[in-house]
PDB file of N, CA and C in Angstrom:
ATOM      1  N   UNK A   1      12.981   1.670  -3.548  1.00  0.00           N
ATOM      2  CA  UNK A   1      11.685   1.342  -3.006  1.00  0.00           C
ATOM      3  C   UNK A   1      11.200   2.396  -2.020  1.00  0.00           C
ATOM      4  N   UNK A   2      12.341   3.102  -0.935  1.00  0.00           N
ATOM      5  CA  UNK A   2      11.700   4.114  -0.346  1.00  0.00           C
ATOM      6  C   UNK A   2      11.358   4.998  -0.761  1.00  0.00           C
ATOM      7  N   UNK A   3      11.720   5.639  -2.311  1.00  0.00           N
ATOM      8  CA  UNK A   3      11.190   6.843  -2.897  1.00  0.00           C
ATOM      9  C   UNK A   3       9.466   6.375  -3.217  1.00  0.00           C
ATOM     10  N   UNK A   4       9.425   5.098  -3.306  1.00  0.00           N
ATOM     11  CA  UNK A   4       8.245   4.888  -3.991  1.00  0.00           C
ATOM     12  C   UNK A   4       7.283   4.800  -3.227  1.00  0.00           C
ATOM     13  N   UNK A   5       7.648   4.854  -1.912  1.00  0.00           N
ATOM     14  CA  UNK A   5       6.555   4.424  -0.597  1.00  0.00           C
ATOM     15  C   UNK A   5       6.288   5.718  -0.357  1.00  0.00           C
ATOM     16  N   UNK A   6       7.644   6.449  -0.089  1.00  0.00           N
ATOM     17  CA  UNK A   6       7.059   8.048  -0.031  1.00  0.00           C
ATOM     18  C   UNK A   6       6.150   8.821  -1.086  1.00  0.00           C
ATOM     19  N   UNK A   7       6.235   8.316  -2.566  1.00  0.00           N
ATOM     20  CA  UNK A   7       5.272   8.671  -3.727  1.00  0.00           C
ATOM     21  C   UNK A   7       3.931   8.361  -3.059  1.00  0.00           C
ATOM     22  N   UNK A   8       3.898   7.174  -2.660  1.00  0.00           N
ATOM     23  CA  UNK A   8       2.418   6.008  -2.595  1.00  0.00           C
ATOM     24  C   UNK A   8       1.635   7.227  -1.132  1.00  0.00           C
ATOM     25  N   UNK A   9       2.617   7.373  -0.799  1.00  0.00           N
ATOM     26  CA  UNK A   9       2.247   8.557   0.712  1.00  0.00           C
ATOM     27  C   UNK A   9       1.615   9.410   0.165  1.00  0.00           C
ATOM     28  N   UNK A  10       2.354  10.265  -0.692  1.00  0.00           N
ATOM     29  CA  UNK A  10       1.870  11.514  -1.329  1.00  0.00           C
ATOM     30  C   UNK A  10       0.902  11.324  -1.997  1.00  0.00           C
ATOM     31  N   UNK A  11       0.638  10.084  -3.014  1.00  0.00           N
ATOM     32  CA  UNK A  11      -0.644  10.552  -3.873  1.00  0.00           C
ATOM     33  C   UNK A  11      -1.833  10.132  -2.606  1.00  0.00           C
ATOM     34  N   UNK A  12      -1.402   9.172  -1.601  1.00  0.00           N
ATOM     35  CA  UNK A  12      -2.607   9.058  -0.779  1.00  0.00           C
ATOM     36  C   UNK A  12      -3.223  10.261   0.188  1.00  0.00           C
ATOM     37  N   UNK A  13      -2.118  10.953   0.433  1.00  0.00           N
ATOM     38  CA  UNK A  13      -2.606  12.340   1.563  1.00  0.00           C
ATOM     39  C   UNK A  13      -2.761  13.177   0.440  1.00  0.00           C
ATOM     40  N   UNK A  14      -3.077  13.248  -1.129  1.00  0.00           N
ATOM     41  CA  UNK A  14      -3.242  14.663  -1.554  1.00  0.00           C
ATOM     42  C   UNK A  14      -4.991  14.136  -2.245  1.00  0.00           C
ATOM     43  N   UNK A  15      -5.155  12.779  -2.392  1.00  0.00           N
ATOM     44  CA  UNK A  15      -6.239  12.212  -3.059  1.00  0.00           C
ATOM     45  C   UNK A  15      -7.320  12.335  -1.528  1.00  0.00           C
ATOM     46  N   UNK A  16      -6.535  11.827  -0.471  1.00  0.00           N
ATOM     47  CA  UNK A  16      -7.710  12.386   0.892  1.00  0.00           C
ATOM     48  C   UNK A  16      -7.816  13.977   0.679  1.00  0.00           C
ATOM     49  N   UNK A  17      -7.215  14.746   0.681  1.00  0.00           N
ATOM     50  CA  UNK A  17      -7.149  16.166   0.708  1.00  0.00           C
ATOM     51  C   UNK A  17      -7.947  16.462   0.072  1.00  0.00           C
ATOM     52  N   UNK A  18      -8.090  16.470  -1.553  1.00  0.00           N
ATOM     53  CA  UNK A  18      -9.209  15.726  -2.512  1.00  0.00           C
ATOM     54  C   UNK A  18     -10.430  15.807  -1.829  1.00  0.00           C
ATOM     55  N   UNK A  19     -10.603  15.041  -0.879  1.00  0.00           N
ATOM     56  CA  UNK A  19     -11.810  14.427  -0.473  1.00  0.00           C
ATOM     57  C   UNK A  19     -11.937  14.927   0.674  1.00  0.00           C
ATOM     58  N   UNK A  20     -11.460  15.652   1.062  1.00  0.00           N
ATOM     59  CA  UNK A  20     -11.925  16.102   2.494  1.00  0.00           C
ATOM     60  C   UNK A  20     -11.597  15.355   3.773  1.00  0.00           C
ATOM     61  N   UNK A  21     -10.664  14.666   3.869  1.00  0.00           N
ATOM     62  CA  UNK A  21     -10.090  13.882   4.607  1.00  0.00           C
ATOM     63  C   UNK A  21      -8.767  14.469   5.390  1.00  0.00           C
ATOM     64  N   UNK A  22      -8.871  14.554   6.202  1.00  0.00           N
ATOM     65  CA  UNK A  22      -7.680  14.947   6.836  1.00  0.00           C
ATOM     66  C   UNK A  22      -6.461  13.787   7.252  1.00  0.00           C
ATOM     67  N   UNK A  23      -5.370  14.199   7.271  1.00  0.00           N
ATOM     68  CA  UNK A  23      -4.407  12.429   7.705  1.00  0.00           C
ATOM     69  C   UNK A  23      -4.780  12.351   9.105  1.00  0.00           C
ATOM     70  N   UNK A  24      -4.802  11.303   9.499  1.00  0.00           N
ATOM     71  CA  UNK A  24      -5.451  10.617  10.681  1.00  0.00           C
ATOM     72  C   UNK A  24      -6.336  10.880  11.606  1.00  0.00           C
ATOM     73  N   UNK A  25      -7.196  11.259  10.507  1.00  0.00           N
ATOM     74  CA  UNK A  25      -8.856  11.550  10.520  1.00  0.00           C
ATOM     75  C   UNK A  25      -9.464  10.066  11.086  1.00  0.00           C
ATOM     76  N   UNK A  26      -9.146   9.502   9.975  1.00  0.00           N
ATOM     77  CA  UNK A  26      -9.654   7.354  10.137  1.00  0.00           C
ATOM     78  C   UNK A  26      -8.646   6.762  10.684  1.00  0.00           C
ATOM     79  N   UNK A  27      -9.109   6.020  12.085  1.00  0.00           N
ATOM     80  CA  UNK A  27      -8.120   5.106  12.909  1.00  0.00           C
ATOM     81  C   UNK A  27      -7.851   3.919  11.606  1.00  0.00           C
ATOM     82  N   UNK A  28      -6.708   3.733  11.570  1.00  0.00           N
ATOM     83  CA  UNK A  28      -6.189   2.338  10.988  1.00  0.00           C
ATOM     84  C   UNK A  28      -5.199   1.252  12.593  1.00  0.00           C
ATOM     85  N   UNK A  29      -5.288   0.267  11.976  1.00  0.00           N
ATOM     86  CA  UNK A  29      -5.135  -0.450  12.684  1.00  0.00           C
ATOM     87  C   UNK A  29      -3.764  -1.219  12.573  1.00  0.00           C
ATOM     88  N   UNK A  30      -2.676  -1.973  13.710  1.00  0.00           N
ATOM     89  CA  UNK A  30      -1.572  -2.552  13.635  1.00  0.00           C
ATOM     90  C   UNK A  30      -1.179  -3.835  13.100  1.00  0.00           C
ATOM     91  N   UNK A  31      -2.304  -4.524  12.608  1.00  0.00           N
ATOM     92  CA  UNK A  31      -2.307  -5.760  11.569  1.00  0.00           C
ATOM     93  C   UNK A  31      -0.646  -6.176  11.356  1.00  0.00           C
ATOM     94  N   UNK A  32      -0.136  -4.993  10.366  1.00  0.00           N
ATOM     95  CA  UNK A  32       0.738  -5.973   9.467  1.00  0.00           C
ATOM     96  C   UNK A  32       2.165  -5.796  10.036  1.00  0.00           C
ATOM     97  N   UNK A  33       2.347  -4.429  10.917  1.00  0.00           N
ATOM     98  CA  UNK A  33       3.410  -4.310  11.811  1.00  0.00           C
ATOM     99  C   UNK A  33       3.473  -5.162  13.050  1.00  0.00           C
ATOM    100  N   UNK A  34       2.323  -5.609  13.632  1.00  0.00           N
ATOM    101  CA  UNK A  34       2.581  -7.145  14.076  1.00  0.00           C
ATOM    102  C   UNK A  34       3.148  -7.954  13.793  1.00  0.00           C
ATOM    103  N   UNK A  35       2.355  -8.796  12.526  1.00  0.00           N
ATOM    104  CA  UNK A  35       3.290  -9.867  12.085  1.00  0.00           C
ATOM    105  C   UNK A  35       4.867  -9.378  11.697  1.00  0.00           C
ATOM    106  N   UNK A  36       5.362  -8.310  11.826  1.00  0.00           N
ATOM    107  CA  UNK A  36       6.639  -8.354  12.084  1.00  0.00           C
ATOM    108  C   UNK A  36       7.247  -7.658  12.744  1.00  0.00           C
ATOM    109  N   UNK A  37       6.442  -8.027  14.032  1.00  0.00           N
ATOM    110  CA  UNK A  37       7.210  -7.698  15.162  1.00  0.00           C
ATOM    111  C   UNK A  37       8.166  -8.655  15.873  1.00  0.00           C
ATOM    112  N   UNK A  38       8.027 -10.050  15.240  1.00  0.00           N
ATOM    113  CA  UNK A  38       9.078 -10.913  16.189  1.00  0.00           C
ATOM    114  C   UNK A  38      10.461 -11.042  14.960  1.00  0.00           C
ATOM    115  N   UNK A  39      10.500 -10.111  13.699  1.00  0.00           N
ATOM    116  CA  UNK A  39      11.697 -10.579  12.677  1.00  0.00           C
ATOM    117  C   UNK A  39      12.764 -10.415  14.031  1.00  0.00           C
ATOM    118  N   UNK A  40      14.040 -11.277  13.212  1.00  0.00           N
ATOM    119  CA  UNK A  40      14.957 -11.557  14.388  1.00  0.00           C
ATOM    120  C   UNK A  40      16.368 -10.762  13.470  1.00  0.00           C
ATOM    121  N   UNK A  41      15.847 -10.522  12.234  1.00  0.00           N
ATOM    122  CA  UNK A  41      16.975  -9.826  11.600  1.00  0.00           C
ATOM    123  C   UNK A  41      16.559  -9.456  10.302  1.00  0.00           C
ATOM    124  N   UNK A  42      17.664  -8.182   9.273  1.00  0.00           N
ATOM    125  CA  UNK A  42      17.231  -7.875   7.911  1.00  0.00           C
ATOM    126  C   UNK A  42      16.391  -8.525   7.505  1.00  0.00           C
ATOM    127  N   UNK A  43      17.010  -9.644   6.991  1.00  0.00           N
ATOM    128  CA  UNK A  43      16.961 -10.695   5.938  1.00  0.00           C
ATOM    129  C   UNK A  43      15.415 -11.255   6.150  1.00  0.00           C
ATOM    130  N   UNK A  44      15.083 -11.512   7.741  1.00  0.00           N
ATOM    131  CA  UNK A  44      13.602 -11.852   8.084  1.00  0.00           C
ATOM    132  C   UNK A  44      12.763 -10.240   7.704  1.00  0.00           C
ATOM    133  N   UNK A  45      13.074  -9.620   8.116  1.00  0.00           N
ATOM    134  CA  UNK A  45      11.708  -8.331   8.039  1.00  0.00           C
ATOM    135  C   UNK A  45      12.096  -7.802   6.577  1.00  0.00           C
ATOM    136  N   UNK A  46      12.803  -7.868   5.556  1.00  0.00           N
ATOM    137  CA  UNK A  46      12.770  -7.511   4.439  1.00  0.00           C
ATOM    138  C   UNK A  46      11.678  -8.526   3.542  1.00  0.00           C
ATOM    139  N   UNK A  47      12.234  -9.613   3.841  1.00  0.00           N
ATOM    140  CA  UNK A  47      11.548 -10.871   2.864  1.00  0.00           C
ATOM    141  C   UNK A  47       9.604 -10.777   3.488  1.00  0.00           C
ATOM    142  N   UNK A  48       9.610 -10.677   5.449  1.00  0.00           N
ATOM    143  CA  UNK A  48       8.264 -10.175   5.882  1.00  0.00           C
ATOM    144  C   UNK A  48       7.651  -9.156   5.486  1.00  0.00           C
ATOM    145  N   UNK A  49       8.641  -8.167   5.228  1.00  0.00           N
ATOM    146  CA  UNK A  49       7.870  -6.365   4.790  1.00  0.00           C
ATOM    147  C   UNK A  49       6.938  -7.085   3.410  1.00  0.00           C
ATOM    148  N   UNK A  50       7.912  -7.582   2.186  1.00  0.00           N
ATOM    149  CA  UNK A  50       7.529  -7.559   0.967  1.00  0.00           C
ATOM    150  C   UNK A  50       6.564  -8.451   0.548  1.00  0.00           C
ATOM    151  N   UNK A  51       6.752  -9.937   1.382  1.00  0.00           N
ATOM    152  CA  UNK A  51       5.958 -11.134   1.124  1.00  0.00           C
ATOM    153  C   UNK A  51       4.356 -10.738   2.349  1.00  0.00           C
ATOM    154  N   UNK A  52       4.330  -9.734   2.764  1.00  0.00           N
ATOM    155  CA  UNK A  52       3.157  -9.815   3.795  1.00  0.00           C
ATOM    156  C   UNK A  52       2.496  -8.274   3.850  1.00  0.00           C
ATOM    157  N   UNK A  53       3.078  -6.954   3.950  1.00  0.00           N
ATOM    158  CA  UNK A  53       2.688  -5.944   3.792  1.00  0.00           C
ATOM    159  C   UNK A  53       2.754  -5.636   1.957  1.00  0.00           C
ATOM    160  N   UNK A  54       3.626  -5.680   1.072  1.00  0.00           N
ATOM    161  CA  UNK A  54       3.405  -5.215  -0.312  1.00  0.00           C
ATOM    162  C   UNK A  54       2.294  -7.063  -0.876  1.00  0.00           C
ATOM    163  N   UNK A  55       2.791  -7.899  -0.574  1.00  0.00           N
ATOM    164  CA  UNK A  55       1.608  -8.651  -1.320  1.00  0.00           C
ATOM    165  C   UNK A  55       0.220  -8.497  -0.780  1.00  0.00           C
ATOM    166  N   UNK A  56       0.537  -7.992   0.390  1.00  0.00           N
ATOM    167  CA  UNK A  56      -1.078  -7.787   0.503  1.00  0.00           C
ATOM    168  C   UNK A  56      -2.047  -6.457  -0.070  1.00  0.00           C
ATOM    169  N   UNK A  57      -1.002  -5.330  -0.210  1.00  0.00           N
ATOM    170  CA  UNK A  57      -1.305  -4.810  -0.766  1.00  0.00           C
ATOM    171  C   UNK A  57      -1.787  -4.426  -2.798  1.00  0.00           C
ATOM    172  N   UNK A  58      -1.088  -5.841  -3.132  1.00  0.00           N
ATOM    173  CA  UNK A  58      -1.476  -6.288  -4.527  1.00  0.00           C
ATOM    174  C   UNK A  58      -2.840  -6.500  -4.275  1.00  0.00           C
ATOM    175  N   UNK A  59      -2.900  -7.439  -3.514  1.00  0.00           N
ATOM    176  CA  UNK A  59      -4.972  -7.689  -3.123  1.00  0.00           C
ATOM    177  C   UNK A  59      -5.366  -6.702  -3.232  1.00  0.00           C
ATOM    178  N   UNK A  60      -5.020  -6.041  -2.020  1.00  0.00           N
ATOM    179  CA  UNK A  60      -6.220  -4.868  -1.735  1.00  0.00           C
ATOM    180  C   UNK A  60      -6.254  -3.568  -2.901  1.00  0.00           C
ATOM    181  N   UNK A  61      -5.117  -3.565  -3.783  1.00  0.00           N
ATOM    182  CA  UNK A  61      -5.437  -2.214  -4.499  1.00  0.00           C
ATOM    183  C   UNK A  61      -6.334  -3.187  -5.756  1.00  0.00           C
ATOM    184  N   UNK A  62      -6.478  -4.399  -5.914  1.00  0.00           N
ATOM    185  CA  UNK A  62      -7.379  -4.888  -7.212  1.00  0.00           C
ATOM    186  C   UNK A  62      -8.448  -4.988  -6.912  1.00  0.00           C
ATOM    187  N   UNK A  63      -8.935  -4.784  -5.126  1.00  0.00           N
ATOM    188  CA  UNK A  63     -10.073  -5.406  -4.897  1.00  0.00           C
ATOM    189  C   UNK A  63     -10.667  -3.677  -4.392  1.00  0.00           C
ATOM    190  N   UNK A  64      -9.793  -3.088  -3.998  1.00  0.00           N
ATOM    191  CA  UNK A  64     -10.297  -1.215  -3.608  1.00  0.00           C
ATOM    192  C   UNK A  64     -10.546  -0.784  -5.615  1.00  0.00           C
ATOM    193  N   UNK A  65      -9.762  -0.961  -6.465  1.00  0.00           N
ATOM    194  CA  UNK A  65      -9.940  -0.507  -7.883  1.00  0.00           C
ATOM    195  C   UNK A  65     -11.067  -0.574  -8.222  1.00  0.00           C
ATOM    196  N   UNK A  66     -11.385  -1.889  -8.513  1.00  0.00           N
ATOM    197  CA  UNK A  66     -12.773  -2.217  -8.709  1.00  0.00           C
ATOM    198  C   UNK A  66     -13.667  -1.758  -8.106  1.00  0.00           C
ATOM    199  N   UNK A  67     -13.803  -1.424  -6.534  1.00  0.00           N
ATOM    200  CA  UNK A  67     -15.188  -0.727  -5.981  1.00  0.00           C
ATOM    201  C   UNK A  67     -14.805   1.096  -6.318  1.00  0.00           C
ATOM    202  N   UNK A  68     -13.659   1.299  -6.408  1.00  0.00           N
ATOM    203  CA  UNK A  68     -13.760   2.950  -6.978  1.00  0.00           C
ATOM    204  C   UNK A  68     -14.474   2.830  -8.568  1.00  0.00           C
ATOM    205  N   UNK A  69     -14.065   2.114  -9.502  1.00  0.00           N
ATOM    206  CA  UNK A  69     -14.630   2.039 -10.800  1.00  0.00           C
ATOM    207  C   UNK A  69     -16.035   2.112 -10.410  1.00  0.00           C
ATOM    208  N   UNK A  70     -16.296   0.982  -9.600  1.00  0.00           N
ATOM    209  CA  UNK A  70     -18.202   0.752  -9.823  1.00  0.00           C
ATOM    210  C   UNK A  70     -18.659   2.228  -9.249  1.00  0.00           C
ATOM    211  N   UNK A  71     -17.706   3.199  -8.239  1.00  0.00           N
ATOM    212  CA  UNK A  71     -18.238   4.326  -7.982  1.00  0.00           C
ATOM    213  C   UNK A  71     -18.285   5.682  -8.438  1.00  0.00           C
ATOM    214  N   UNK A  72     -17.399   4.836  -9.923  1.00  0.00           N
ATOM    215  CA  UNK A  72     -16.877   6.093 -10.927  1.00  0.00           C
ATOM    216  C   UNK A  72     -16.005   7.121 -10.406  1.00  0.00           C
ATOM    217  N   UNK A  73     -15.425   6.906  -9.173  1.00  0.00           N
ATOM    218  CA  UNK A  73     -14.194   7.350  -9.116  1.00  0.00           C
ATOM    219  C   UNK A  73     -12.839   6.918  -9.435  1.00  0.00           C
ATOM    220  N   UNK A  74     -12.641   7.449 -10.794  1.00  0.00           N
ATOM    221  CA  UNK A  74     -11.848   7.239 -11.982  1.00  0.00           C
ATOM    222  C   UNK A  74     -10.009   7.634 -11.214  1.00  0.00           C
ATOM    223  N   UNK A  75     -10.080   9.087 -10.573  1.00  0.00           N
ATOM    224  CA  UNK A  75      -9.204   9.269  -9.804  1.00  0.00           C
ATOM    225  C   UNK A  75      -8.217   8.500  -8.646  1.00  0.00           C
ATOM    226  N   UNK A  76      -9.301   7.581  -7.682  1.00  0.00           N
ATOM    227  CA  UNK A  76      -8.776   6.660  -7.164  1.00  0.00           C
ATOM    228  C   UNK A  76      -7.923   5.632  -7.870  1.00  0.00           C
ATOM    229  N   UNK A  77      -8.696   5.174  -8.810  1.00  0.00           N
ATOM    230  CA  UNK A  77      -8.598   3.931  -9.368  1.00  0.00           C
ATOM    231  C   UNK A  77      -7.193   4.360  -9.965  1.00  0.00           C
ATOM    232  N   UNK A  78      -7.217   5.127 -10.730  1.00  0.00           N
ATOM    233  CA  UNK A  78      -5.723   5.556 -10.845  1.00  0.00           C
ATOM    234  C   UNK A  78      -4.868   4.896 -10.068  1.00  0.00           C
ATOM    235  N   UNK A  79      -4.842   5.916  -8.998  1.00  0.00           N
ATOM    236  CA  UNK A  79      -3.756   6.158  -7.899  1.00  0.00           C
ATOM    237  C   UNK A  79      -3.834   4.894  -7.346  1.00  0.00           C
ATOM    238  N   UNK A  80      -4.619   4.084  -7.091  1.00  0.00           N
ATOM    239  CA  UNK A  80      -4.540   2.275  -7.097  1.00  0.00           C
ATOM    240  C   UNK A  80      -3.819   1.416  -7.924  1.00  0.00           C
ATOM    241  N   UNK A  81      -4.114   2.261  -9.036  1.00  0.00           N
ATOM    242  CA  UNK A  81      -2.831   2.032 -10.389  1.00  0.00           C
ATOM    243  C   UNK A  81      -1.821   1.830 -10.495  1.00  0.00           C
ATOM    244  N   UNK A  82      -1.597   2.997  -9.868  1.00  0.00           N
ATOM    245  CA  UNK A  82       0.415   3.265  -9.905  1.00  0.00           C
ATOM    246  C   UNK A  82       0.270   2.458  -8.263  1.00  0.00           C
ATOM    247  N   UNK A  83       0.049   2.396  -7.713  1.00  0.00           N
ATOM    248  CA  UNK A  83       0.175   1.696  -6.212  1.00  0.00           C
ATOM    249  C   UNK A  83       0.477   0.249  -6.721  1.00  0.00           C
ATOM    250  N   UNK A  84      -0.434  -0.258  -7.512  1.00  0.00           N
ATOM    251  CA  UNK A  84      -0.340  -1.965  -7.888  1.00  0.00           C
ATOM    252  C   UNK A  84       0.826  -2.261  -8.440  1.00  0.00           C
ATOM    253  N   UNK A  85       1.236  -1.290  -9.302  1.00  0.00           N
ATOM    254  CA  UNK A  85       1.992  -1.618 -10.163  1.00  0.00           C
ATOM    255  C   UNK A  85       3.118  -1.124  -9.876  1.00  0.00           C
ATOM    256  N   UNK A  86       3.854  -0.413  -8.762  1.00  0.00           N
ATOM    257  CA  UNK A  86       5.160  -0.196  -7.710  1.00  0.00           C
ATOM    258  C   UNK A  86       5.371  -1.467  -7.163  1.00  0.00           C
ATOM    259  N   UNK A  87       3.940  -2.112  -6.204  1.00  0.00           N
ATOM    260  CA  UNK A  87       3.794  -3.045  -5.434  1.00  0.00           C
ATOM    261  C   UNK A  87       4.440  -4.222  -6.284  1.00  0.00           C
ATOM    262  N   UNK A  88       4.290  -4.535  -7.488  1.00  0.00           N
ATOM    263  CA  UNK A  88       5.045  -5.586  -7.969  1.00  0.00           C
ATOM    264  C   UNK A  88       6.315  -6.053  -7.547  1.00  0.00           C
ATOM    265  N   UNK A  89       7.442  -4.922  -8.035  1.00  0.00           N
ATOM    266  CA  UNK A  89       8.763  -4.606  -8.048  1.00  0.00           C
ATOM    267  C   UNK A  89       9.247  -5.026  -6.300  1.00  0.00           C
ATOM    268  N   UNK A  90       7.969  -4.502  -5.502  1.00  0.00           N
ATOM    269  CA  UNK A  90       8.590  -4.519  -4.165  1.00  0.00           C
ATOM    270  C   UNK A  90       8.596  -6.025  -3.713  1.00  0.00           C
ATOM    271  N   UNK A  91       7.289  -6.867  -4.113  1.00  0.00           N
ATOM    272  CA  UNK A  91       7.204  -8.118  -4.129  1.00  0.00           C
ATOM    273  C   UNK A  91       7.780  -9.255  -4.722  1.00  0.00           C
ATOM    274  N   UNK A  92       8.636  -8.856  -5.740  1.00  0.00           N
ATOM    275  CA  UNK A  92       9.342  -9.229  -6.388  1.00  0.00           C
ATOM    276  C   UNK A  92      10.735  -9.266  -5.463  1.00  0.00           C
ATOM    277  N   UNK A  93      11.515  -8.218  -5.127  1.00  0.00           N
ATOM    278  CA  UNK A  93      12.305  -7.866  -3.997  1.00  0.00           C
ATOM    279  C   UNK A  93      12.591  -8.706  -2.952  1.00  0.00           C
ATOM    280  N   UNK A  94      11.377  -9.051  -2.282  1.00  0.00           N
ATOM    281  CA  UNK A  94      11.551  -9.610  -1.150  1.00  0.00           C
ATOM    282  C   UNK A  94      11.493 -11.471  -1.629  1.00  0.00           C
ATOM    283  N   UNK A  95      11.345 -11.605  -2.438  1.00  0.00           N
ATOM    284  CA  UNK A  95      11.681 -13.348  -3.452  1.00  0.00           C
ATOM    285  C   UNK A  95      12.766 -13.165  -3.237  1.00  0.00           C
ATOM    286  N   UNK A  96      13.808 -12.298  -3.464  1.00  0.00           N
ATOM    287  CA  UNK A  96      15.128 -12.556  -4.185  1.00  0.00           C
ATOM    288  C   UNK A  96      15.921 -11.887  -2.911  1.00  0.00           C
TER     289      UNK A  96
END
């Protein structure tokens, strides 16, 4: 799973690059490293990482896909692609 987060890194800083974006150009915000900031062990922040940061990220790459399509950026939507479809495996992970 960490090779795949580091992939998900790379196609995202070379698709900004792409675009003229520099990395931490756009403030993002501490949302999801909050909610697991009180895990008390593995077993809690593994099952939190997967059930709260990768499922949420199932949302957001079906609901970011769709507004790159309507903008005909075919490229994104891709790379939303392979993002959704890593994100499974990881969500899957943290079930078991």
């Amino acid at each position: 799973m960490v090779q795949e987060e580091q992939k998900h890194l790379q196609l995202y800083q070379n698709r900004m690059k792409d675009l003229g974006v520099e990395f931490g150009e756009i403030p993002v915000n501490d949302f999801f490293w909050r909610c697991l900031s009180k895990v008390e062990n593995l077993r809690e922040f593994v099952a939190g990482m997967s059930l709260t940061l990768e499922q949420a990220n199932l949302d957001f790459c079906v609901y970011f896909m769709q507004l790159f399509r309507q903008l005909g950026d075919v490229d994104t939507e891709q790379l939303l692609q392979v993002v959704y479809n890593d994100e499974i495996g990881h969500v899957k992970h943290g079930l078991h």
